[in-house]
N, C-alpha and C. Protein backbone atom coordinates (compact mmCIF):
# COMPACT_ATOMS: atom_id res chain seq x y z
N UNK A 1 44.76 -30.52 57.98
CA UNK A 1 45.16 -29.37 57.17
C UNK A 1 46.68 -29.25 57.23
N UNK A 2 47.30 -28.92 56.22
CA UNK A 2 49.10 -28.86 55.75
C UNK A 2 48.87 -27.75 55.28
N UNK A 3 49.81 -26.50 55.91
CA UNK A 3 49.44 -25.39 55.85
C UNK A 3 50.73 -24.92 54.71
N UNK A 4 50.62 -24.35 54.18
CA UNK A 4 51.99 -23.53 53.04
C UNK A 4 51.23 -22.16 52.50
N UNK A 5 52.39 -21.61 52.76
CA UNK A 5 52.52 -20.05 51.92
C UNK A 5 52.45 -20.39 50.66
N UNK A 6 52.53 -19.40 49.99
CA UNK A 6 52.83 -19.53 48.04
C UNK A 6 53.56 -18.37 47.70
N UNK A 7 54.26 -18.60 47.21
CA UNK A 7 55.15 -16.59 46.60
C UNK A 7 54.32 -16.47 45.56
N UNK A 8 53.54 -17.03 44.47
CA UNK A 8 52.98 -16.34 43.09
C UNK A 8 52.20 -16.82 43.26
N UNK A 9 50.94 -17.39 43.74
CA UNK A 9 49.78 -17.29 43.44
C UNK A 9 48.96 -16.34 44.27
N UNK A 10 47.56 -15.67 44.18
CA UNK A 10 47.53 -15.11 45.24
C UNK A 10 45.81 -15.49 46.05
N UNK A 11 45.74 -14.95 46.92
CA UNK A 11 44.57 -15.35 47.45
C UNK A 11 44.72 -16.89 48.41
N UNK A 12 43.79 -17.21 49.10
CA UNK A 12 43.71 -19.24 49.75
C UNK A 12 43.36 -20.01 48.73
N UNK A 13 43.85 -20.66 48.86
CA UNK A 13 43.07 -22.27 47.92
C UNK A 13 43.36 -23.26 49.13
N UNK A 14 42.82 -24.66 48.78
CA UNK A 14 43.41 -25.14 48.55
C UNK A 14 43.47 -26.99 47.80
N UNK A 15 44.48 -28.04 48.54
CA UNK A 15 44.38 -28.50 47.49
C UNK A 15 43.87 -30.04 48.04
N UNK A 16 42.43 -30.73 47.57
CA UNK A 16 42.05 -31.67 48.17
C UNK A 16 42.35 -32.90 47.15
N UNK A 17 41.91 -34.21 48.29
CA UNK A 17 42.21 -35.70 47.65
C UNK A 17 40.65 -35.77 47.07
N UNK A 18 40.64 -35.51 45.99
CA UNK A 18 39.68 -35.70 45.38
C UNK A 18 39.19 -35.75 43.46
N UNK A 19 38.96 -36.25 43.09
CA UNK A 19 38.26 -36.05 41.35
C UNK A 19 36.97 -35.00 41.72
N UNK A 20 36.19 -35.16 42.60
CA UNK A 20 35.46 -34.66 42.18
C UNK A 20 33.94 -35.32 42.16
N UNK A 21 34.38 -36.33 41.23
CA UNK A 21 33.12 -37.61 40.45
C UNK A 21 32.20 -38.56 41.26
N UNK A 22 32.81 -38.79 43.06
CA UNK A 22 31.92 -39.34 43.32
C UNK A 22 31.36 -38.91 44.63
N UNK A 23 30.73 -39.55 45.57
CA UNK A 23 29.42 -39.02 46.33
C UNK A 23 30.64 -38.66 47.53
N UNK A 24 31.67 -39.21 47.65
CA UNK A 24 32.97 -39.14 48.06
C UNK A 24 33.63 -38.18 47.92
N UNK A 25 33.74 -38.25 46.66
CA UNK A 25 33.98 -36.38 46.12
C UNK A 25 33.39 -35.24 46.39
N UNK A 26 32.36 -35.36 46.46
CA UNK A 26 31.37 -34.27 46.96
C UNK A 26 31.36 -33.81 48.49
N UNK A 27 31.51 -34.75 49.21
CA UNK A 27 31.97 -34.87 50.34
C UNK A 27 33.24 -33.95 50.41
N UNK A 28 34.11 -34.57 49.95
CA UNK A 28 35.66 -33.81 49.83
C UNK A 28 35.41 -32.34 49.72
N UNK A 29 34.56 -32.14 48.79
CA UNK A 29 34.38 -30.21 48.27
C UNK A 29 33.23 -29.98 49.21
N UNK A 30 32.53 -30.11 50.29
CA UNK A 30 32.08 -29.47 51.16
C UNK A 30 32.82 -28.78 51.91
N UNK A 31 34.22 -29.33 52.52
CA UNK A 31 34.76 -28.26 54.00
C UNK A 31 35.52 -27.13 52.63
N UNK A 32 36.02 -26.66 51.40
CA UNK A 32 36.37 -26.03 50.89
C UNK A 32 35.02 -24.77 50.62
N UNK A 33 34.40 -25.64 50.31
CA UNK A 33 32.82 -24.96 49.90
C UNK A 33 32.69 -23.99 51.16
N UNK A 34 32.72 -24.28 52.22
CA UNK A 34 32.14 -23.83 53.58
C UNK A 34 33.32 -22.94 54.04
N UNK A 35 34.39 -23.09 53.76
CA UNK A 35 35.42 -21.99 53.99
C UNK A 35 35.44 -20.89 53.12
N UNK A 36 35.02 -20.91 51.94
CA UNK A 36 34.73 -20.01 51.43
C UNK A 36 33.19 -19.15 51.17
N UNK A 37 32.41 -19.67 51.71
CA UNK A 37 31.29 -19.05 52.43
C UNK A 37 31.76 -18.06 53.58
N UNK A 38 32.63 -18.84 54.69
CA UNK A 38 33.33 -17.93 56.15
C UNK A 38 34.31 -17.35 55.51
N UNK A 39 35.38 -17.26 54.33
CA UNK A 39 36.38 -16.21 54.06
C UNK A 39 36.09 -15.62 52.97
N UNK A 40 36.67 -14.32 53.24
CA UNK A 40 36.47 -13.40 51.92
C UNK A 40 37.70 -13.47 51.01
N UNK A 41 38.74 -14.00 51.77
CA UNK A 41 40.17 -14.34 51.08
C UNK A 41 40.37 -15.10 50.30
N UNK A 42 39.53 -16.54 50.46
CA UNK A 42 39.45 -17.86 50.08
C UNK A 42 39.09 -17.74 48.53
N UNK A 43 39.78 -18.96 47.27
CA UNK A 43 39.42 -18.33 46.48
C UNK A 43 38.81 -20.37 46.16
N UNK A 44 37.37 -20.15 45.83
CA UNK A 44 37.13 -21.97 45.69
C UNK A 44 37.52 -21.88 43.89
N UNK A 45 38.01 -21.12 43.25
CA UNK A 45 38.42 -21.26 41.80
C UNK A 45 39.49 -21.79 41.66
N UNK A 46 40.60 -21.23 42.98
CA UNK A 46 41.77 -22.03 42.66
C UNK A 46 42.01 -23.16 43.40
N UNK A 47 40.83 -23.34 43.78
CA UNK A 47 41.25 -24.86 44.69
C UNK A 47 41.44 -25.42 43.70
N UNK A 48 42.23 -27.06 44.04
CA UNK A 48 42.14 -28.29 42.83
C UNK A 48 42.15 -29.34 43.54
N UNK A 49 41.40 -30.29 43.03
CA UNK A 49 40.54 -31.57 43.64
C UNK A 49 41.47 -32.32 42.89
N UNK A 50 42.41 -33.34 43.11
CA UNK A 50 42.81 -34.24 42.44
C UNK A 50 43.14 -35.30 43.62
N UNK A 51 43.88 -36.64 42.64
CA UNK A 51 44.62 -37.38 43.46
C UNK A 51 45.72 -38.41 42.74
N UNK A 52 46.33 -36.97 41.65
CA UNK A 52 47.22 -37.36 41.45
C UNK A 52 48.38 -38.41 42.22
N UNK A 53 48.70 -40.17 41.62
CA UNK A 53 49.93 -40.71 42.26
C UNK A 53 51.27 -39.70 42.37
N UNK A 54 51.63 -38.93 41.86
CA UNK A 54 53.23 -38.44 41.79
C UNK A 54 53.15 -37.59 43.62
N UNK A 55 51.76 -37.09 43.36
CA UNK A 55 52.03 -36.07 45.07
C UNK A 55 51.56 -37.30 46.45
N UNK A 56 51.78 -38.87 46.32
CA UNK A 56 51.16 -39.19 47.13
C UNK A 56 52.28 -38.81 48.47
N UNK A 57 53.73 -38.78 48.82
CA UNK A 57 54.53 -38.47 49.73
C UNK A 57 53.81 -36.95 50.04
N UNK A 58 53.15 -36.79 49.65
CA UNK A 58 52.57 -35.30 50.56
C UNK A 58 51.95 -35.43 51.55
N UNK A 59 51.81 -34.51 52.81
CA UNK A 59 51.07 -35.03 53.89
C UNK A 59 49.67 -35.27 53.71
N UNK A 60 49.60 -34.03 52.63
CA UNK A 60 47.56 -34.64 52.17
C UNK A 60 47.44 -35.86 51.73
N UNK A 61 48.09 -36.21 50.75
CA UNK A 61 47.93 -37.41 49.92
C UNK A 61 48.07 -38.81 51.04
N UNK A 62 49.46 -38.49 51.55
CA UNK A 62 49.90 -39.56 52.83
C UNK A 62 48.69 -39.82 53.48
N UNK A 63 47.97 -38.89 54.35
CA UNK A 63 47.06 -38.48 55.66
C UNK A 63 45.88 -39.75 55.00
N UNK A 64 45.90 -39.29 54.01
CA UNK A 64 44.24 -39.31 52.86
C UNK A 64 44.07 -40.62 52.59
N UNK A 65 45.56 -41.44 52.60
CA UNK A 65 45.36 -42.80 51.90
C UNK A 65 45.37 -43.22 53.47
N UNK A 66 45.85 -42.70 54.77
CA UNK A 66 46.20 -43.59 56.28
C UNK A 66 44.70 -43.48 56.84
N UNK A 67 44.28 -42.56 57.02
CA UNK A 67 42.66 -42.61 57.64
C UNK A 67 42.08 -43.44 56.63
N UNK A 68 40.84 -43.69 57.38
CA UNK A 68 39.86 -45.12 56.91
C UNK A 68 38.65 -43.79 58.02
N UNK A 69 38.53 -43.50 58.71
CA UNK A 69 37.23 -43.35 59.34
C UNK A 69 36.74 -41.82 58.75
N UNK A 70 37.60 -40.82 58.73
CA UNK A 70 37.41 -39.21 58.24
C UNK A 70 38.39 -38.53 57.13
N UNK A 71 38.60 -39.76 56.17
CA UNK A 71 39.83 -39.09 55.38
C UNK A 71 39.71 -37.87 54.79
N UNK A 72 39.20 -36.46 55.35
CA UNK A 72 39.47 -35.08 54.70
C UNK A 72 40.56 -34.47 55.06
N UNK A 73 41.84 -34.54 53.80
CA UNK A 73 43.04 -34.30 54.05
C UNK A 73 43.16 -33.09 53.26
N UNK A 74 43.63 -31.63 53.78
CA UNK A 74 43.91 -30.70 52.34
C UNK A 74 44.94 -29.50 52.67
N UNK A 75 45.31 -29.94 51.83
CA UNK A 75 46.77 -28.64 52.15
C UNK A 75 46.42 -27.55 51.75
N UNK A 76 46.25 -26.40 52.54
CA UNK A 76 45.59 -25.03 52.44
C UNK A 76 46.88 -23.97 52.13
N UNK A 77 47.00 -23.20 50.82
CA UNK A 77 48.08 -22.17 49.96
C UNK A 77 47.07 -21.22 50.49
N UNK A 78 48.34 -20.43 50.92
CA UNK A 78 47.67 -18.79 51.30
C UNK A 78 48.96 -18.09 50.80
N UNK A 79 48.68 -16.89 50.11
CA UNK A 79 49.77 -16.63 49.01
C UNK A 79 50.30 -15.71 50.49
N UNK A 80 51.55 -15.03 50.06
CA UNK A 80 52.59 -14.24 50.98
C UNK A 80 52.18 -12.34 50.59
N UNK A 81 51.76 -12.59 49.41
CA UNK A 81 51.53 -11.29 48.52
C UNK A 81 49.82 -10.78 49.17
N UNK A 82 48.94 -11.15 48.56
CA UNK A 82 47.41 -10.61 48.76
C UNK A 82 46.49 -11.80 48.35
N UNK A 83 45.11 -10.54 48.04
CA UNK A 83 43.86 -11.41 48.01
C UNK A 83 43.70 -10.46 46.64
N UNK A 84 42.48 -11.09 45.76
CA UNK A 84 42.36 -10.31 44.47
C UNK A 84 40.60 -10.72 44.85
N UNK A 85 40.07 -9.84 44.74
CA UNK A 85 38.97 -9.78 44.73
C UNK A 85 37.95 -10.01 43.46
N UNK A 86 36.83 -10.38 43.07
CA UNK A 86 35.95 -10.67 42.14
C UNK A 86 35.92 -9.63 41.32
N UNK A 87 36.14 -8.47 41.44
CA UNK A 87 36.46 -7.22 40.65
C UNK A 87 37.82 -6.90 40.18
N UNK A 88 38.67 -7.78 41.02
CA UNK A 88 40.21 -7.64 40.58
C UNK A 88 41.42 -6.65 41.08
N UNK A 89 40.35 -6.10 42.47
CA UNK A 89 40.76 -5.47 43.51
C UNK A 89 41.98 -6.05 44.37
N UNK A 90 43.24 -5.47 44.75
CA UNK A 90 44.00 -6.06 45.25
C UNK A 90 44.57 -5.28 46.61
N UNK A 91 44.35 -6.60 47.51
CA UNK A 91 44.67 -6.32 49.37
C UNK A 91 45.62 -7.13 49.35
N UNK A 92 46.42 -6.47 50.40
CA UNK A 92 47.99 -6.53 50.44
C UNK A 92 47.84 -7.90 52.14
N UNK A 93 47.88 -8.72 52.34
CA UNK A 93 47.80 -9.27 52.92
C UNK A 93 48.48 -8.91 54.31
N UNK A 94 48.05 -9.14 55.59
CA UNK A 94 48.86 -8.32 56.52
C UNK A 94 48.97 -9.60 57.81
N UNK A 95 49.16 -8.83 59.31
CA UNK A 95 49.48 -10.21 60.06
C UNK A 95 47.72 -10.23 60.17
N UNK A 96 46.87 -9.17 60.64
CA UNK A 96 45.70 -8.76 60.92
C UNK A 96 44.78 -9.58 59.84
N UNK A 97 44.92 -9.88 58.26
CA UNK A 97 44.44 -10.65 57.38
C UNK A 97 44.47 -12.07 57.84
N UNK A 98 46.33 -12.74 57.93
CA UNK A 98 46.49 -13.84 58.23
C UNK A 98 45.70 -14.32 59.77
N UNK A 99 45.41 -13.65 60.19
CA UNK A 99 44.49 -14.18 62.01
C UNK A 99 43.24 -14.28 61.59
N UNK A 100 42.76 -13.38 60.75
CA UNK A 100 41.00 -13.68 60.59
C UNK A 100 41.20 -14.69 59.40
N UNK A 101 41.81 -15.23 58.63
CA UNK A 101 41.66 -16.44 58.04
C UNK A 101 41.83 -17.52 59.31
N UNK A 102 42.65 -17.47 59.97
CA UNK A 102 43.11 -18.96 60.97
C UNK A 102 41.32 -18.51 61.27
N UNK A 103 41.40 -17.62 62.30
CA UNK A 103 39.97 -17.70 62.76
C UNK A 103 38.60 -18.59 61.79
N UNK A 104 38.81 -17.80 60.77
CA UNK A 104 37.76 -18.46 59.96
C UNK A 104 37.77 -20.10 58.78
N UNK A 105 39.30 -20.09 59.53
CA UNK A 105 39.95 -21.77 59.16
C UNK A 105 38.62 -22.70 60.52
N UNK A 106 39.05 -22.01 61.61
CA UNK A 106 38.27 -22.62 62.81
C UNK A 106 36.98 -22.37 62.64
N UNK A 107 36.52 -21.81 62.53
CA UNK A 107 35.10 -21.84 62.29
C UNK A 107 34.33 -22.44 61.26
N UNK A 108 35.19 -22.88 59.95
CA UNK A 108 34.69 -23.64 59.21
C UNK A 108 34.59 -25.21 59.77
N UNK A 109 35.62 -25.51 60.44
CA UNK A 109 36.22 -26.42 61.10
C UNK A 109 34.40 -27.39 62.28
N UNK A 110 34.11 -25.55 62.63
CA UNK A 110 32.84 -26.23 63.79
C UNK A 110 31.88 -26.12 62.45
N UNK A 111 31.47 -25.55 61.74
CA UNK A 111 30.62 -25.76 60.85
C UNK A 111 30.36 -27.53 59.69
N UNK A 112 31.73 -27.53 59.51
CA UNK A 112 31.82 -28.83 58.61
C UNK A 112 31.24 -30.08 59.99
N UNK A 113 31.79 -30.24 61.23
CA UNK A 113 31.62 -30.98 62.07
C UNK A 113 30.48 -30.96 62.53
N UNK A 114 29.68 -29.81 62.55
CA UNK A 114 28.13 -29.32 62.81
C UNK A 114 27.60 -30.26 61.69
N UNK A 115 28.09 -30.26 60.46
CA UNK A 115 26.54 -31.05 59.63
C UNK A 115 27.12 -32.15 59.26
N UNK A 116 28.16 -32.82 60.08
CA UNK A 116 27.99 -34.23 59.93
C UNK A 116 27.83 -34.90 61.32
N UNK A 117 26.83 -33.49 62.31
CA UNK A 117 26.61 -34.64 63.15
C UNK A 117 27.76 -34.51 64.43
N UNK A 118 28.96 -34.45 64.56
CA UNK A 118 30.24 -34.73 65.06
C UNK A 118 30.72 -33.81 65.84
N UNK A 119 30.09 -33.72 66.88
CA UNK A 119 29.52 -32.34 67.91
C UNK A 119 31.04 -32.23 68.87
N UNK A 120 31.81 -31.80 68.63
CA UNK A 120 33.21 -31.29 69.36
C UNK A 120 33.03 -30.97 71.07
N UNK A 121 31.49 -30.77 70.83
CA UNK A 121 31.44 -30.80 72.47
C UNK A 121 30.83 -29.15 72.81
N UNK A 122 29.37 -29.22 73.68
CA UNK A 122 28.89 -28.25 73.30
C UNK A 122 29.65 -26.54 73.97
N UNK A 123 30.39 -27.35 74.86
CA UNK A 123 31.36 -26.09 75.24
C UNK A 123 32.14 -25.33 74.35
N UNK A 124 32.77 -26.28 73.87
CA UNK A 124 33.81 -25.82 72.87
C UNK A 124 33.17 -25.03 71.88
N UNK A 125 32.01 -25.72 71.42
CA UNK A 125 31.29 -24.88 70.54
C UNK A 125 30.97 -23.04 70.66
N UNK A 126 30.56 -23.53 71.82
CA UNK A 126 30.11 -22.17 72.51
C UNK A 126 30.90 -21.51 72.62
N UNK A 127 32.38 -21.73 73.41
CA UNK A 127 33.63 -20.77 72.87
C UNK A 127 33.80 -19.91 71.70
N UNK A 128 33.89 -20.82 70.69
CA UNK A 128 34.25 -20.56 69.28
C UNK A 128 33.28 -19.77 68.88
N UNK A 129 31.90 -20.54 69.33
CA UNK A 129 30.78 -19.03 68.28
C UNK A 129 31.17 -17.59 69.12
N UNK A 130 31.07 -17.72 70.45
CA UNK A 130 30.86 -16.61 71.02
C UNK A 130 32.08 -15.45 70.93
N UNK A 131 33.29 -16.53 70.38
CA UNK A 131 34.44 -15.23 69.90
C UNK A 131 34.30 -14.97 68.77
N UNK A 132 33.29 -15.81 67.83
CA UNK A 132 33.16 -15.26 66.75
C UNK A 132 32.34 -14.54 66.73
N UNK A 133 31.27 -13.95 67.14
CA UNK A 133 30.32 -12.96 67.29
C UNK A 133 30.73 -11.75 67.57
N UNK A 134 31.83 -12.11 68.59
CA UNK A 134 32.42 -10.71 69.44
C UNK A 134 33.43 -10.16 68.23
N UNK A 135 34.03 -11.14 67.74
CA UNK A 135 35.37 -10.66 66.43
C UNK A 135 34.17 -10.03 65.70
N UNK A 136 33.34 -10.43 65.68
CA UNK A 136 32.16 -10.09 63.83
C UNK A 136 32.07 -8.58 64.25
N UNK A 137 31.62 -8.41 65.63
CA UNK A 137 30.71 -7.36 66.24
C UNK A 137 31.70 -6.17 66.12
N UNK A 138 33.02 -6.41 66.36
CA UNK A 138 34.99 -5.92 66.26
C UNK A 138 34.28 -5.25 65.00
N UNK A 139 34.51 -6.30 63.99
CA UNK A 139 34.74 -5.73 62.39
C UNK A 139 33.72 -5.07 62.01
N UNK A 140 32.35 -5.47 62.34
CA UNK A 140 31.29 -4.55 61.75
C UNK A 140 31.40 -2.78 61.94
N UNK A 141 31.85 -2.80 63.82
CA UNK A 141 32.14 -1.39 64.24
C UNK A 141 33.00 -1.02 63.47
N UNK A 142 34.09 -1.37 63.02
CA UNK A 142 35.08 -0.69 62.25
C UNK A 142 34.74 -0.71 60.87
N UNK A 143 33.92 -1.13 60.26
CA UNK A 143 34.06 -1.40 58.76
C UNK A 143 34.76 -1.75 58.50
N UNK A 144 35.38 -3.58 58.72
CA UNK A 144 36.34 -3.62 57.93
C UNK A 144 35.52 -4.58 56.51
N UNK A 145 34.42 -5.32 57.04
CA UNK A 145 34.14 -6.21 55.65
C UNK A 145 32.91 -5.03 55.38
């Protein structure tokens, strides 16, 4: 992951080595798919799947063509401004926003690795769910989602 702000767009995307077209591709749009299942910020409309030659000096593009064993390379835009919601509702993005995305950057992270198998190690696992339960258990008491 190649992380960048954005000044005008708003909401996460982001941007994978991919068309799209093959079983490869599909592959590619799973860990986007699955982050936006875990974020409410995430927007999978503005992601874009390409692999355009002009961006290959990018670290995605670079990363994407150097791996041979796990090439999922994607530079993740999280705007500086907000999130716009499916209704067109607009949240002002804060530091408190930007932590529960990282959080839920990581948790997509054990999820994508969960269904291919690629077990990080069952400790680690257990870490990660169990602060995520406790963060969930945080937000539910408060209403924040």
């Amino acid at each position: 992951i190649d992380l960048h702000a954005h000044s005008t767009c708003t909401n996460s995307f982001v941007f994978a080595n991919s068309d799209g077209t093959s079983q490869a591709g599909d592959l590619e749009m799973l860990f986007p798919r699955l982050l936006a299942v875990n974020d409410r910020t995430f927007s999978l409309q503005n992601t874009k799947f390409c692999k355009d030659p002009s961006k290959l000096g990018t670290g995605r593009r670079a990363m994407g063509e150097f791996l041979t064993v796990a090439p999922h390379c994607y530079t993740l835009e999280v705007s500086f401004f907000c999130a716009v919601d499916g209704k067109g509702r607009v949240t002002p993005y804060t530091e408190e926003s930007y932590i529960e995305l990282g959080r839920n950057l990581v948790l997509t992270f054990v999820d994508f690795y969960k269904l291919h198998g690629m077990n990080p190690g069952p400790q680690a696992l257990s870490n990660v769910e169990g602060k995520a339960e406790d963060r969930q258990e945080e937000m539910d008491g408060d209403n924040v989602r």
